[in-house]
Structures are given as structure tokens and as C-alpha cells.
PDB file of N, CA and C in Angstrom:
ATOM      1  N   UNK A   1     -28.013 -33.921  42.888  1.00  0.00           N
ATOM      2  CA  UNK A   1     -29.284 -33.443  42.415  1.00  0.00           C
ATOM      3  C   UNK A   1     -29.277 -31.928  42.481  1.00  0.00           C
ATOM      4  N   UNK A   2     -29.822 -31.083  42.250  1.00  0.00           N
ATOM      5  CA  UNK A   2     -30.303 -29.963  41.372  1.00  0.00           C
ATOM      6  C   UNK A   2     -29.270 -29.238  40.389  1.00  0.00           C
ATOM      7  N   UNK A   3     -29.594 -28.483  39.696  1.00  0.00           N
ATOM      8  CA  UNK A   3     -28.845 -28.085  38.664  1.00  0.00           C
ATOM      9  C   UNK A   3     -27.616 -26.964  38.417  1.00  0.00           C
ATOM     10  N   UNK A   4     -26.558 -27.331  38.126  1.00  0.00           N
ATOM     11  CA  UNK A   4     -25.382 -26.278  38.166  1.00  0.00           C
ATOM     12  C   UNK A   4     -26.032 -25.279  37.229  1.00  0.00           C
ATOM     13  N   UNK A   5     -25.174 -24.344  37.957  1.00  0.00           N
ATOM     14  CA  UNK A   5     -25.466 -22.659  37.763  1.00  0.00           C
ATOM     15  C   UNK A   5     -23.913 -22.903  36.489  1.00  0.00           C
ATOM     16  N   UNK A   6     -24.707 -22.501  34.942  1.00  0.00           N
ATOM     17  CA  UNK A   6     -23.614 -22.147  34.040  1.00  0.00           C
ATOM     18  C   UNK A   6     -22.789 -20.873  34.908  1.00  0.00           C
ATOM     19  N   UNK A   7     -21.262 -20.998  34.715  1.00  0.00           N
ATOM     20  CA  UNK A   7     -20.679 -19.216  34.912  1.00  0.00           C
ATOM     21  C   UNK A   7     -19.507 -19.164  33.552  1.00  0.00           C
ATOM     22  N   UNK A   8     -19.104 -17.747  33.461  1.00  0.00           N
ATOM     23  CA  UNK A   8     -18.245 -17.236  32.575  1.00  0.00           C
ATOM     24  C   UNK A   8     -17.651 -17.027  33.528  1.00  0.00           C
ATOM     25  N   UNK A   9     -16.383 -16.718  33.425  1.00  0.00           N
ATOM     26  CA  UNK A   9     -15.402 -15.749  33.967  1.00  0.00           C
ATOM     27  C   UNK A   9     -14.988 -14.424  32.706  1.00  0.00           C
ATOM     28  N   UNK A  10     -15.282 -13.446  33.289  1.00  0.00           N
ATOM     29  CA  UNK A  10     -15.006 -12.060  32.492  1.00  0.00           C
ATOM     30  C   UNK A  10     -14.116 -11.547  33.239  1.00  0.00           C
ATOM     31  N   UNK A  11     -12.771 -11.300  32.493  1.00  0.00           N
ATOM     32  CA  UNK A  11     -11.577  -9.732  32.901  1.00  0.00           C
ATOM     33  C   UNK A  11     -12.372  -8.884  33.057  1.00  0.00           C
ATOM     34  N   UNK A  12     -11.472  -8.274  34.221  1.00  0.00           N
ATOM     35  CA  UNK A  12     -11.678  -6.803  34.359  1.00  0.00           C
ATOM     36  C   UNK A  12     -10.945  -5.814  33.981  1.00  0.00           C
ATOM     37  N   UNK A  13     -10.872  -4.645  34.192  1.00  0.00           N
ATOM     38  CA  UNK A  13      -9.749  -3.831  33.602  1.00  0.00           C
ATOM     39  C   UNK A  13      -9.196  -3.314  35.472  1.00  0.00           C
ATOM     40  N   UNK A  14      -9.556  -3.801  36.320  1.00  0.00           N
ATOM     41  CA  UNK A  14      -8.993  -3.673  37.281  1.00  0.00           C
ATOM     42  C   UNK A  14      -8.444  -4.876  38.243  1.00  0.00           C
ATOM     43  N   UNK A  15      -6.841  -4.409  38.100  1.00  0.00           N
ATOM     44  CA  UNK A  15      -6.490  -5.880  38.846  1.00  0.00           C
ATOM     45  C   UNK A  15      -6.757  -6.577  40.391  1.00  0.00           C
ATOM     46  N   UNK A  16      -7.312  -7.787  40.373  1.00  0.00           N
ATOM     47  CA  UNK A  16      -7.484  -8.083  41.204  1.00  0.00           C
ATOM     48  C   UNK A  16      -9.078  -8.288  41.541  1.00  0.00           C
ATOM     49  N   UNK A  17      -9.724  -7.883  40.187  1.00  0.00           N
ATOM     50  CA  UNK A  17     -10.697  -8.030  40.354  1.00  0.00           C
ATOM     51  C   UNK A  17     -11.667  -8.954  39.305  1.00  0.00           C
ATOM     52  N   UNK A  18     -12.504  -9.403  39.731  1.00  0.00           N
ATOM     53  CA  UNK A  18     -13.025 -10.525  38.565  1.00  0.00           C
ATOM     54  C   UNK A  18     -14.241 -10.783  38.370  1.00  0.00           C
ATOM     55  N   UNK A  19     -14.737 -10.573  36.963  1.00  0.00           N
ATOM     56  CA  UNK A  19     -16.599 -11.043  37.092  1.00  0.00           C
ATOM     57  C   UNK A  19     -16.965 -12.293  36.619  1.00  0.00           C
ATOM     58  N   UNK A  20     -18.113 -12.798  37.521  1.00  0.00           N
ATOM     59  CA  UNK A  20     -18.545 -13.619  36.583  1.00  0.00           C
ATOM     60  C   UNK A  20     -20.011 -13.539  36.425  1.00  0.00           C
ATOM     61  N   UNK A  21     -20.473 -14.007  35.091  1.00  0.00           N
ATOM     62  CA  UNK A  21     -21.721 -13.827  34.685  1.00  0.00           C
ATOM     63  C   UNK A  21     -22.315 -15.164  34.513  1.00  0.00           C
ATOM     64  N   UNK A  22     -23.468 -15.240  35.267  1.00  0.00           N
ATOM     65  CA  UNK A  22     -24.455 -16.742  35.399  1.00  0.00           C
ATOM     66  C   UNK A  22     -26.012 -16.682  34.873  1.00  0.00           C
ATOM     67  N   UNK A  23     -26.161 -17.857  34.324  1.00  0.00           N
ATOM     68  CA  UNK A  23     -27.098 -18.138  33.921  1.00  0.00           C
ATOM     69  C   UNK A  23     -28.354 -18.052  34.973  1.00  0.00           C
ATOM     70  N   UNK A  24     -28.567 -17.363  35.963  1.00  0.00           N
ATOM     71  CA  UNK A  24     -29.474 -17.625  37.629  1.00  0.00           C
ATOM     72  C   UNK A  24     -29.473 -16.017  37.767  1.00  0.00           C
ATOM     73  N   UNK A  25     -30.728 -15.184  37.643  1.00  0.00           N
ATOM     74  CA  UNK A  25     -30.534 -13.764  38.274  1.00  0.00           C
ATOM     75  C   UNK A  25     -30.309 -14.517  40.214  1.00  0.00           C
ATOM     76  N   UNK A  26     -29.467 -13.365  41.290  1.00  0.00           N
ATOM     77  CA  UNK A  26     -28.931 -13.913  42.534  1.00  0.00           C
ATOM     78  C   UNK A  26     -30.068 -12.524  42.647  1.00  0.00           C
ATOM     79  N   UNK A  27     -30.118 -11.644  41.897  1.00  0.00           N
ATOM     80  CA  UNK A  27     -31.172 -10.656  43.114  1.00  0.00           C
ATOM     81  C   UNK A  27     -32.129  -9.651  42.536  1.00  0.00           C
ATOM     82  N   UNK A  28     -32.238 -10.078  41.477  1.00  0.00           N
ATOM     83  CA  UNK A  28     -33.558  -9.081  40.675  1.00  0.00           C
ATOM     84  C   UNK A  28     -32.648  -8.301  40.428  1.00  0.00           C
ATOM     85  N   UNK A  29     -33.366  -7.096  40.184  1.00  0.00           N
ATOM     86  CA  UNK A  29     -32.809  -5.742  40.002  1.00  0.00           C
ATOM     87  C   UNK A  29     -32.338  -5.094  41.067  1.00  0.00           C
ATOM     88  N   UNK A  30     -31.904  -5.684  42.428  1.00  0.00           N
ATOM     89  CA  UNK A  30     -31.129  -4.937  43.083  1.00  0.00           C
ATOM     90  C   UNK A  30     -29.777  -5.241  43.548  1.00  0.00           C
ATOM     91  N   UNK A  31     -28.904  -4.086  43.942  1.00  0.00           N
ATOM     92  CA  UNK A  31     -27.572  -4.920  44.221  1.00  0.00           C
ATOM     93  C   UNK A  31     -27.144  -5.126  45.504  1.00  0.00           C
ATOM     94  N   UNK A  32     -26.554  -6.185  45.725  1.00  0.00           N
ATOM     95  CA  UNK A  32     -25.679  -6.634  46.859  1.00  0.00           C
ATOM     96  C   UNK A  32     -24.727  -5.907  47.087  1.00  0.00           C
ATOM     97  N   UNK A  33     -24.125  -5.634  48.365  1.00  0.00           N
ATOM     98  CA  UNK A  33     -22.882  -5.601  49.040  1.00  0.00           C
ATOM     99  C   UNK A  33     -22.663  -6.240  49.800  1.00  0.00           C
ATOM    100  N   UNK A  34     -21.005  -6.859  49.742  1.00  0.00           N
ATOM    101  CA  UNK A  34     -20.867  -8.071  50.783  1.00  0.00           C
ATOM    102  C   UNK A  34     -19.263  -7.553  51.146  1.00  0.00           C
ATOM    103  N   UNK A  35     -18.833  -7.671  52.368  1.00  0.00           N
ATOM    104  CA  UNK A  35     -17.514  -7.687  52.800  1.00  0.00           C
ATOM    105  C   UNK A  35     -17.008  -8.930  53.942  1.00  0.00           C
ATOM    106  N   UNK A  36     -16.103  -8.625  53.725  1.00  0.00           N
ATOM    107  CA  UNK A  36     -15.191 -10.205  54.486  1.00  0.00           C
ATOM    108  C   UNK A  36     -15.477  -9.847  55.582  1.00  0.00           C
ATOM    109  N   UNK A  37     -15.450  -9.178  56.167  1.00  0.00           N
ATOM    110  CA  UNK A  37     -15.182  -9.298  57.713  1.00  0.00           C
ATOM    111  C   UNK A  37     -17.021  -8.439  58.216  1.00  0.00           C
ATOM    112  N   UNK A  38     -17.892  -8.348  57.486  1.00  0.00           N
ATOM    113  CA  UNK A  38     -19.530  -8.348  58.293  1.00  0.00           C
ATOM    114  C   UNK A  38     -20.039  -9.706  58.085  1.00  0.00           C
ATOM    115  N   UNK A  39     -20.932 -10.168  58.931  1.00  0.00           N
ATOM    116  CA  UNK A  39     -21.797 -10.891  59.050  1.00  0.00           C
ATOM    117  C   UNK A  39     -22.929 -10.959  57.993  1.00  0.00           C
ATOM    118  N   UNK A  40     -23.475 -12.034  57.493  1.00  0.00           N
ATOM    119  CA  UNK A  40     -24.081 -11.946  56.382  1.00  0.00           C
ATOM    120  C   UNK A  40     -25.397 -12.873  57.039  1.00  0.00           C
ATOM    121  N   UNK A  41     -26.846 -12.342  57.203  1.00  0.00           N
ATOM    122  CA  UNK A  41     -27.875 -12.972  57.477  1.00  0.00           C
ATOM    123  C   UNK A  41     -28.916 -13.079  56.568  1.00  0.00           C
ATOM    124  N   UNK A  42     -29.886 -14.052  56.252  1.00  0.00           N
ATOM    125  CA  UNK A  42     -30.422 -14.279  55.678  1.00  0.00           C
ATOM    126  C   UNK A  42     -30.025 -15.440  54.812  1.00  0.00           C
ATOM    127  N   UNK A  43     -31.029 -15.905  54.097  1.00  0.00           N
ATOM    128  CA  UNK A  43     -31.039 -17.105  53.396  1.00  0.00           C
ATOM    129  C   UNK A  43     -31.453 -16.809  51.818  1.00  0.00           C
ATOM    130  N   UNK A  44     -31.510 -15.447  51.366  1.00  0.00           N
ATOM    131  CA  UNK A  44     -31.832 -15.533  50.204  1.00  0.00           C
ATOM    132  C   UNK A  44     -30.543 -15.608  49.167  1.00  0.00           C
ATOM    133  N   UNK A  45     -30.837 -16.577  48.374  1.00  0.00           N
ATOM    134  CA  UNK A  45     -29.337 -16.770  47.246  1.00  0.00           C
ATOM    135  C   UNK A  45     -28.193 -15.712  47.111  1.00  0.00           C
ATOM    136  N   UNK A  46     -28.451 -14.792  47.188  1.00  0.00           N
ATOM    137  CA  UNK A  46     -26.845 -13.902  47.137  1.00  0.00           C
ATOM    138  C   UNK A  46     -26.230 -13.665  48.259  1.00  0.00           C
ATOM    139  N   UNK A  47     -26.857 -13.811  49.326  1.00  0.00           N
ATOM    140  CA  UNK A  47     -26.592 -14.177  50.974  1.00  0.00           C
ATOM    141  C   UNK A  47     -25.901 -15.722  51.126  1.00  0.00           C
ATOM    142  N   UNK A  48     -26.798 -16.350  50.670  1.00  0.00           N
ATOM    143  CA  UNK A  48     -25.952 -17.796  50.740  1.00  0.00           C
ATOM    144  C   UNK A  48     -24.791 -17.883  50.022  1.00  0.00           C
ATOM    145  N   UNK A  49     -24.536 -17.628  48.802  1.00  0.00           N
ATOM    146  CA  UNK A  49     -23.700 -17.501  47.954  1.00  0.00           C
ATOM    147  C   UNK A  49     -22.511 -17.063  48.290  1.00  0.00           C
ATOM    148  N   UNK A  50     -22.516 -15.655  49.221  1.00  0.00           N
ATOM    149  CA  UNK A  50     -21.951 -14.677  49.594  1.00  0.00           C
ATOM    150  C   UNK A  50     -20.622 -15.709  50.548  1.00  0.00           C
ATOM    151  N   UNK A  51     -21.776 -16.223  51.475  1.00  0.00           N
ATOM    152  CA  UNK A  51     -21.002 -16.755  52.940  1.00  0.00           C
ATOM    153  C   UNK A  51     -20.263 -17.592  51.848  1.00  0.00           C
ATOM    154  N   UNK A  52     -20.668 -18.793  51.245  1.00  0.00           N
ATOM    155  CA  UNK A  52     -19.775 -19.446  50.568  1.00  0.00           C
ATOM    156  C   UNK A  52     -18.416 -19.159  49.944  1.00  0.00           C
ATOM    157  N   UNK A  53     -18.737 -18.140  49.083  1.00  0.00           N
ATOM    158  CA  UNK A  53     -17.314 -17.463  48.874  1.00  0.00           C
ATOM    159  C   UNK A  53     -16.444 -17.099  49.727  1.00  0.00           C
ATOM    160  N   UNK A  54     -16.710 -16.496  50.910  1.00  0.00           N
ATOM    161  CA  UNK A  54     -16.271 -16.084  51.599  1.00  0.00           C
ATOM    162  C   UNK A  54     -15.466 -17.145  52.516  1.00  0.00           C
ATOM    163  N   UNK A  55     -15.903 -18.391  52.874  1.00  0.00           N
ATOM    164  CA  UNK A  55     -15.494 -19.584  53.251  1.00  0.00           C
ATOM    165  C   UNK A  55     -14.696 -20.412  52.667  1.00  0.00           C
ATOM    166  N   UNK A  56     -14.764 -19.581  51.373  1.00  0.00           N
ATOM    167  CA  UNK A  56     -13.657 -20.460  49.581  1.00  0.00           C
ATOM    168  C   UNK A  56     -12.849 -19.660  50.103  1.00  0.00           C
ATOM    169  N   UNK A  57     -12.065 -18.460  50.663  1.00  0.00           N
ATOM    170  CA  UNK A  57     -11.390 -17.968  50.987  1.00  0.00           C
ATOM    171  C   UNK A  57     -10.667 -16.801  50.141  1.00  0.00           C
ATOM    172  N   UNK A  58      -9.893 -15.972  50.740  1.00  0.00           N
ATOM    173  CA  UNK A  58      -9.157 -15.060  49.462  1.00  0.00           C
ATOM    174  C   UNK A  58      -9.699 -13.855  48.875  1.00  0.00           C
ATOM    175  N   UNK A  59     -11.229 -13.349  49.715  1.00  0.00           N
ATOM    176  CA  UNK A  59     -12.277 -12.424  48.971  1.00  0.00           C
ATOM    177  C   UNK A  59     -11.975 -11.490  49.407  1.00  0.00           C
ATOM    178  N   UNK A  60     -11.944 -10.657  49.530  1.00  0.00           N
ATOM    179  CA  UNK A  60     -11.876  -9.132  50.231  1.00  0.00           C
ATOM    180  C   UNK A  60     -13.460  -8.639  50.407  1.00  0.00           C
ATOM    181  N   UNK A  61     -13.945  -8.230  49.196  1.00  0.00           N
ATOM    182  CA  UNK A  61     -15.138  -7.607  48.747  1.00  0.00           C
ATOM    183  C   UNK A  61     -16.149  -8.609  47.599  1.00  0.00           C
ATOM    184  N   UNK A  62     -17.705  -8.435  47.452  1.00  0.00           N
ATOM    185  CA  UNK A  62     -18.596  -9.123  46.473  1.00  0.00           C
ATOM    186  C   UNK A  62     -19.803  -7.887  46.008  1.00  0.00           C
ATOM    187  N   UNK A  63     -19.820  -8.395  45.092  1.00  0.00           N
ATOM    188  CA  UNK A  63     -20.883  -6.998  44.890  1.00  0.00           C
ATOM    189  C   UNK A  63     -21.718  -8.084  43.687  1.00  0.00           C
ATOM    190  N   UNK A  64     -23.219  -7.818  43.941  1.00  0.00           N
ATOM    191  CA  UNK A  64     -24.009  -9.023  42.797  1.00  0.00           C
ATOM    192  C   UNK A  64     -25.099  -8.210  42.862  1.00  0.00           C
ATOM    193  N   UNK A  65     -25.511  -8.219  41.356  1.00  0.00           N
ATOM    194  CA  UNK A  65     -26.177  -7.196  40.765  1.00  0.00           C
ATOM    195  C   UNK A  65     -26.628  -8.604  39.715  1.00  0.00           C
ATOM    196  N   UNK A  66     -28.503  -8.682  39.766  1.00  0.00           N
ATOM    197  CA  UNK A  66     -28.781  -9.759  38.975  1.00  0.00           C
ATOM    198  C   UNK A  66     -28.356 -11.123  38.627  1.00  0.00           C
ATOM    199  N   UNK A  67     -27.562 -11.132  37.584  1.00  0.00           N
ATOM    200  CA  UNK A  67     -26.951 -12.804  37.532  1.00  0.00           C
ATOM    201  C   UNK A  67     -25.335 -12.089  36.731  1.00  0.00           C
ATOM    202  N   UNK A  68     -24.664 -11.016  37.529  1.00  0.00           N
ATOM    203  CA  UNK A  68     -23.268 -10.628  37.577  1.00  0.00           C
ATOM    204  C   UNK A  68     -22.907 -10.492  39.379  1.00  0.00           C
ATOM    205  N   UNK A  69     -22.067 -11.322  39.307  1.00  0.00           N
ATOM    206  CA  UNK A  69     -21.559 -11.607  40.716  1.00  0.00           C
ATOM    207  C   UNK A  69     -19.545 -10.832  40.215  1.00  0.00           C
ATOM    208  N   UNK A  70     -19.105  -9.768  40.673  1.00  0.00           N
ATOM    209  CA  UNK A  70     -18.072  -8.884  40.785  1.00  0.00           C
ATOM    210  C   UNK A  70     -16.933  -9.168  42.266  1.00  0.00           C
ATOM    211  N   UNK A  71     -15.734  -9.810  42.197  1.00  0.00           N
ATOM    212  CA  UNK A  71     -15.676 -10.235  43.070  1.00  0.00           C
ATOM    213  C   UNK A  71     -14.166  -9.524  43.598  1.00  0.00           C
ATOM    214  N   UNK A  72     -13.880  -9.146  44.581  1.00  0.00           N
ATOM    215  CA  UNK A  72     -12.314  -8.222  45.264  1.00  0.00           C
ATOM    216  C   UNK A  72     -11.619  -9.106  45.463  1.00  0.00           C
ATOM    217  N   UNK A  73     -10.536 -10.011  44.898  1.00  0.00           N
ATOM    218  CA  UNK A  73      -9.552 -10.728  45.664  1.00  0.00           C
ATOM    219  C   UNK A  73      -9.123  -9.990  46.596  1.00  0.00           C
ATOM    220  N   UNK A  74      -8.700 -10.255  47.725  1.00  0.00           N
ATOM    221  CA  UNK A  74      -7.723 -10.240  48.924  1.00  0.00           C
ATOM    222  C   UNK A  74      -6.475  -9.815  48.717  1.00  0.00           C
ATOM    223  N   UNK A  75      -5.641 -10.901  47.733  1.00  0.00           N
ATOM    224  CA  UNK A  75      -4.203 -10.751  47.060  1.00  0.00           C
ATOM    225  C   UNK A  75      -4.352 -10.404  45.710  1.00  0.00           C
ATOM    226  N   UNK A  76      -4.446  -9.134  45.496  1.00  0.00           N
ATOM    227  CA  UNK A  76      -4.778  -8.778  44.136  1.00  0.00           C
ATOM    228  C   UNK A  76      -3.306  -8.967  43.068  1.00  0.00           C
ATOM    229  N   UNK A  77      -2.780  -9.696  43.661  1.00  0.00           N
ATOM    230  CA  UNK A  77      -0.976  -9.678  42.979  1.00  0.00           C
ATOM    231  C   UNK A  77      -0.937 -11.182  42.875  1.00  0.00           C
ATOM    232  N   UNK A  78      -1.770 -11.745  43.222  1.00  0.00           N
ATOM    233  CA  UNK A  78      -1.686 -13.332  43.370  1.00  0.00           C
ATOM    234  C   UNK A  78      -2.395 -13.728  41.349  1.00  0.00           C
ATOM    235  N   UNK A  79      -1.994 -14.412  40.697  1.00  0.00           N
ATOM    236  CA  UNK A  79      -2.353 -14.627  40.036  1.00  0.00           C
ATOM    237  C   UNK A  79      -3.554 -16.121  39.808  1.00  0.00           C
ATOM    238  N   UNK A  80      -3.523 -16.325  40.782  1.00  0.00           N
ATOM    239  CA  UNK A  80      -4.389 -17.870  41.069  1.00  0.00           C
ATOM    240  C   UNK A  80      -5.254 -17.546  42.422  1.00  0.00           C
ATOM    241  N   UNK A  81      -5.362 -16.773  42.883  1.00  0.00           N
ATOM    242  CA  UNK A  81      -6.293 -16.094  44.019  1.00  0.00           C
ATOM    243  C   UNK A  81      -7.128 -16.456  43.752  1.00  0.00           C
ATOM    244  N   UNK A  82      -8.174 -16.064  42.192  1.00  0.00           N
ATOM    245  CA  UNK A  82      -9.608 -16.256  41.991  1.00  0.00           C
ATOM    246  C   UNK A  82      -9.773 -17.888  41.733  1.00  0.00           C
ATOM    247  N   UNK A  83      -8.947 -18.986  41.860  1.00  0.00           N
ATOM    248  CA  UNK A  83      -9.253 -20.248  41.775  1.00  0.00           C
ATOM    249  C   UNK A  83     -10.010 -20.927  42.329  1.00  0.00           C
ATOM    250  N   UNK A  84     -11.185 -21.392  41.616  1.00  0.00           N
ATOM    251  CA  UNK A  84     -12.030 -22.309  42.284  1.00  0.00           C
ATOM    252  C   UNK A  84     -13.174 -21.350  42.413  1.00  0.00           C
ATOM    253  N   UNK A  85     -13.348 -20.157  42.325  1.00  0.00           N
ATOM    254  CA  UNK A  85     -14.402 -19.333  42.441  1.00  0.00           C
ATOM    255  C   UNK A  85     -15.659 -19.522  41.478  1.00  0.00           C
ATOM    256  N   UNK A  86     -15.243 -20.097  40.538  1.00  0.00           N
ATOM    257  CA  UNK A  86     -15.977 -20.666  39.518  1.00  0.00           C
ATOM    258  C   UNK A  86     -17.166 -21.660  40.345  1.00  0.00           C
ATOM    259  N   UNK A  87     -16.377 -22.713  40.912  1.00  0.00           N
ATOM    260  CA  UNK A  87     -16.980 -24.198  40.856  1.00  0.00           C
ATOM    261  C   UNK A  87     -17.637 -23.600  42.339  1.00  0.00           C
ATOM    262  N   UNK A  88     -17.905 -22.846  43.155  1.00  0.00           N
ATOM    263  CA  UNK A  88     -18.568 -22.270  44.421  1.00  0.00           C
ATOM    264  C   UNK A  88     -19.602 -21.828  44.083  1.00  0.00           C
ATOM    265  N   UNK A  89     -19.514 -21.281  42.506  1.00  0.00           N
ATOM    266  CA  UNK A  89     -21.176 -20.332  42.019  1.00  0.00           C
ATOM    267  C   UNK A  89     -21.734 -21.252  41.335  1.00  0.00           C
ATOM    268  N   UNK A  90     -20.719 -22.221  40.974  1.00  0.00           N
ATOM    269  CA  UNK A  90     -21.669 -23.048  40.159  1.00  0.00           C
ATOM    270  C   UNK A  90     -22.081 -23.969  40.797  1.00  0.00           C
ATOM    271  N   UNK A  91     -22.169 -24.015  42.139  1.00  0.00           N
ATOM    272  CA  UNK A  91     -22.409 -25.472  43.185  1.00  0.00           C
ATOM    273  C   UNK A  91     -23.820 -25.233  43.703  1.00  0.00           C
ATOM    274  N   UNK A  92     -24.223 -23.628  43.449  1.00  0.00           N
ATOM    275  CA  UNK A  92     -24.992 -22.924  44.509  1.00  0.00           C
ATOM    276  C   UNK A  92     -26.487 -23.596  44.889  1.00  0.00           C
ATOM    277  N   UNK A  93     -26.522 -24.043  43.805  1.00  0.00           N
ATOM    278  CA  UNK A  93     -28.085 -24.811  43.875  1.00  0.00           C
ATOM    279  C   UNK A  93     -28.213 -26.414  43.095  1.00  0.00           C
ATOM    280  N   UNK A  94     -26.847 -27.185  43.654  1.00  0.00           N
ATOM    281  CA  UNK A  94     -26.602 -28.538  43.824  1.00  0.00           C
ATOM    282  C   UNK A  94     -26.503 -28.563  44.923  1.00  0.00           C
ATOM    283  N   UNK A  95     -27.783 -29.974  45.287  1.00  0.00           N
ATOM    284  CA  UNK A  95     -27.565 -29.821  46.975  1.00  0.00           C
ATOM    285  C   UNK A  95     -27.284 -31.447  47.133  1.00  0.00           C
ATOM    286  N   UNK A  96     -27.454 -32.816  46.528  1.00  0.00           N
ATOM    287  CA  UNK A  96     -27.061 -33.782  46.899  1.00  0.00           C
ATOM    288  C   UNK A  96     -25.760 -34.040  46.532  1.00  0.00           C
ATOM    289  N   UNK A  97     -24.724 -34.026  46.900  1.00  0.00           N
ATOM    290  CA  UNK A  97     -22.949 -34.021  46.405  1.00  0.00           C
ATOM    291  C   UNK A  97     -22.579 -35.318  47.209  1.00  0.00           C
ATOM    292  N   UNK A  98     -21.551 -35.905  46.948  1.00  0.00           N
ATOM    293  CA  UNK A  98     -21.208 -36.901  47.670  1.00  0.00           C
ATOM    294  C   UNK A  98     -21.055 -36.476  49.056  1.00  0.00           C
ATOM    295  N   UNK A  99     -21.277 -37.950  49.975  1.00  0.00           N
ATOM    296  CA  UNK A  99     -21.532 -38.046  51.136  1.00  0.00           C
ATOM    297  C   UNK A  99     -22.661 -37.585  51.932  1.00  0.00           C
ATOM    298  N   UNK A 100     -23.493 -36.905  51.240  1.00  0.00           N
ATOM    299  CA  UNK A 100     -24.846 -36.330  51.329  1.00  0.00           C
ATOM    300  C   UNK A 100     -26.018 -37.537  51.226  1.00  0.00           C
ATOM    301  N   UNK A 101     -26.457 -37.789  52.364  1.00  0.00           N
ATOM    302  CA  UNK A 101     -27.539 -38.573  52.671  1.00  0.00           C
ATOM    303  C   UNK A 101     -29.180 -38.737  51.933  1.00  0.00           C
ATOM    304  N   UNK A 102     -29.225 -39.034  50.971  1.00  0.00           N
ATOM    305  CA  UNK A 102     -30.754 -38.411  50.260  1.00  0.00           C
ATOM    306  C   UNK A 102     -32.307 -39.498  51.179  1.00  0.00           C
ATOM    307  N   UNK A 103     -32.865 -38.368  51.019  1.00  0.00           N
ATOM    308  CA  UNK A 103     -33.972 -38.974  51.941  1.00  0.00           C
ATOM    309  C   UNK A 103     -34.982 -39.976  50.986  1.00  0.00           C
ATOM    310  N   UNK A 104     -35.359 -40.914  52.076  1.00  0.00           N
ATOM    311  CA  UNK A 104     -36.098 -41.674  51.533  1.00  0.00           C
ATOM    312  C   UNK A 104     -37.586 -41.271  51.141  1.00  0.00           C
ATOM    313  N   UNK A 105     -38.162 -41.642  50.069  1.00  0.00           N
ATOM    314  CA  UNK A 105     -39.497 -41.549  49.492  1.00  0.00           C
ATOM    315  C   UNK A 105     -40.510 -41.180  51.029  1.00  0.00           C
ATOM    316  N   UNK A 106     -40.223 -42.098  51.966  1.00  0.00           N
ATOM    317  CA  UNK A 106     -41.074 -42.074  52.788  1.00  0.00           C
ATOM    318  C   UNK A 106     -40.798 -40.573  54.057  1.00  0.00           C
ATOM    319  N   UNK A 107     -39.666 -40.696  54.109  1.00  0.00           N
ATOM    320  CA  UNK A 107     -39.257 -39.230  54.816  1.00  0.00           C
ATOM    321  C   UNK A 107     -39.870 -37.818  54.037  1.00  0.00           C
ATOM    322  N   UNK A 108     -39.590 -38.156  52.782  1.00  0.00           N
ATOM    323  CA  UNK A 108     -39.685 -37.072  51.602  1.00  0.00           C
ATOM    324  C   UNK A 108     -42.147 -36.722  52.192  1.00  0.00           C
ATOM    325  N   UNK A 109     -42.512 -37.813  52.182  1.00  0.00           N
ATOM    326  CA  UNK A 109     -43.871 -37.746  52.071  1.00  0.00           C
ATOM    327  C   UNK A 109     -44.418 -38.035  53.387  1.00  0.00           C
ATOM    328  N   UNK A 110     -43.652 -37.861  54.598  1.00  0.00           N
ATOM    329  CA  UNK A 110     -44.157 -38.052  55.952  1.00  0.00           C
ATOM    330  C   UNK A 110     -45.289 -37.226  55.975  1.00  0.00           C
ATOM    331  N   UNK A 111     -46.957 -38.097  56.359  1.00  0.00           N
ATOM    332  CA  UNK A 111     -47.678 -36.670  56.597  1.00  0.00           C
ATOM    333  C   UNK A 111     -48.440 -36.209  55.721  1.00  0.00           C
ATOM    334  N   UNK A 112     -47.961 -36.469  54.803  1.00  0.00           N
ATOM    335  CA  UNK A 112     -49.056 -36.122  53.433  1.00  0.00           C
ATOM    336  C   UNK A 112     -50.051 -37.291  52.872  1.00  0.00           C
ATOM    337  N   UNK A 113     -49.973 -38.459  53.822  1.00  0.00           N
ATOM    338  CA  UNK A 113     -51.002 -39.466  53.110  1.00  0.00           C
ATOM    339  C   UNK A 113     -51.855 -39.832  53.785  1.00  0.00           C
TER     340      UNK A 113
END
């Protein structure tokens, strides 16, 4: 249940580096900075997003500006580094996936009747 985030993958003219552009602004008009090795708090979508990638492994650097997420491979010589980076942005706001427990009608409305 909820809906995949369309992405492109766009070249860069710098190697090792890769954009992609989504159908979901991640932060209005302002931009993110994210690095591998700080701590990332908060819960708002380019924060969540962020840790995720970062847990897909291989990132160095993220930088997200609206609904362009700019991303630093790690191994910028690796030609398959950015793999799977796709299906992480596009997961971002699917939350029932297999093995995921969905709540019952009555859990869902505890309280409200």
C-alpha cells in the first residue's frame, strides 16, 4: 500500500555522480545536505530518505533540492555503485511490502466509536 515515487535516472557530467528526478517535491524550495558518516534526525521525507540510502550503501554524499535528489557514490570508478538507488526512492512512501503486518479495521479505528 501507498504509492511509488516515479524516478528518472539523469547523467551527470561528473563521474561518480548521479541524479535522479521524482515525481514527489522531498523539500520545497530548500536544499538538503546529507553525508555518510553525520547523523541524520528528524522524520521529514528527505531525512528519511537520506538514512535509507545511506543503509543501501555505497553513498559518500546526497544533496536534495525539491523533487532532484543528486547523489556522491563512494566508488566513483565502480560502474554499478549507483544500483538499486532507484528502487530506495521509489519505495519511499510504500509502506505495506511483504512480511509487513497490516492492521486490522478494528486496530485502524480503536477509539473513535
Amino acid at each position: 500500500m501507498g504509492q511509488p515515487i516515479t524516478v528518472v535516472e539523469k547523467p551527470s557530467s561528473r563521474t561518480g555522480v548521479v541524479r535522479f528526478e521524482i515525481n514527489r517535491s522531498l523539500t520545497g524550495m530548500g536544499h538538503e545536505r546529507f553525508y555518510a558518516d553525520q547523523e541524520i534526525p528528524g522524520d521529514e521525507p528527505a531525512q528519511e530518505l537520506a538514512r535509507r540510502l545511506f543503509r543501501h550503501g555505497g553513498i559518500s554524499r546526497l544533496h536534495m533540492n525539491s523533487n532532484i535528489v543528486t547523489v556522491e557514490l563512494a566508488d566513483r570508478s565502480d560502474p554499478q555503485a549507483g544500483d538499486g538507488i532507484a528502487d530506495v526512492i521509489a519505495s519511499l512512501y510504500t509502506y505495506y511490502v511483504e512480511g509487513t503486518e497490516v492492521p486490522s479495521d478494528e486496530e485502524l479505528t480503536d477509539g473513535l466509536g
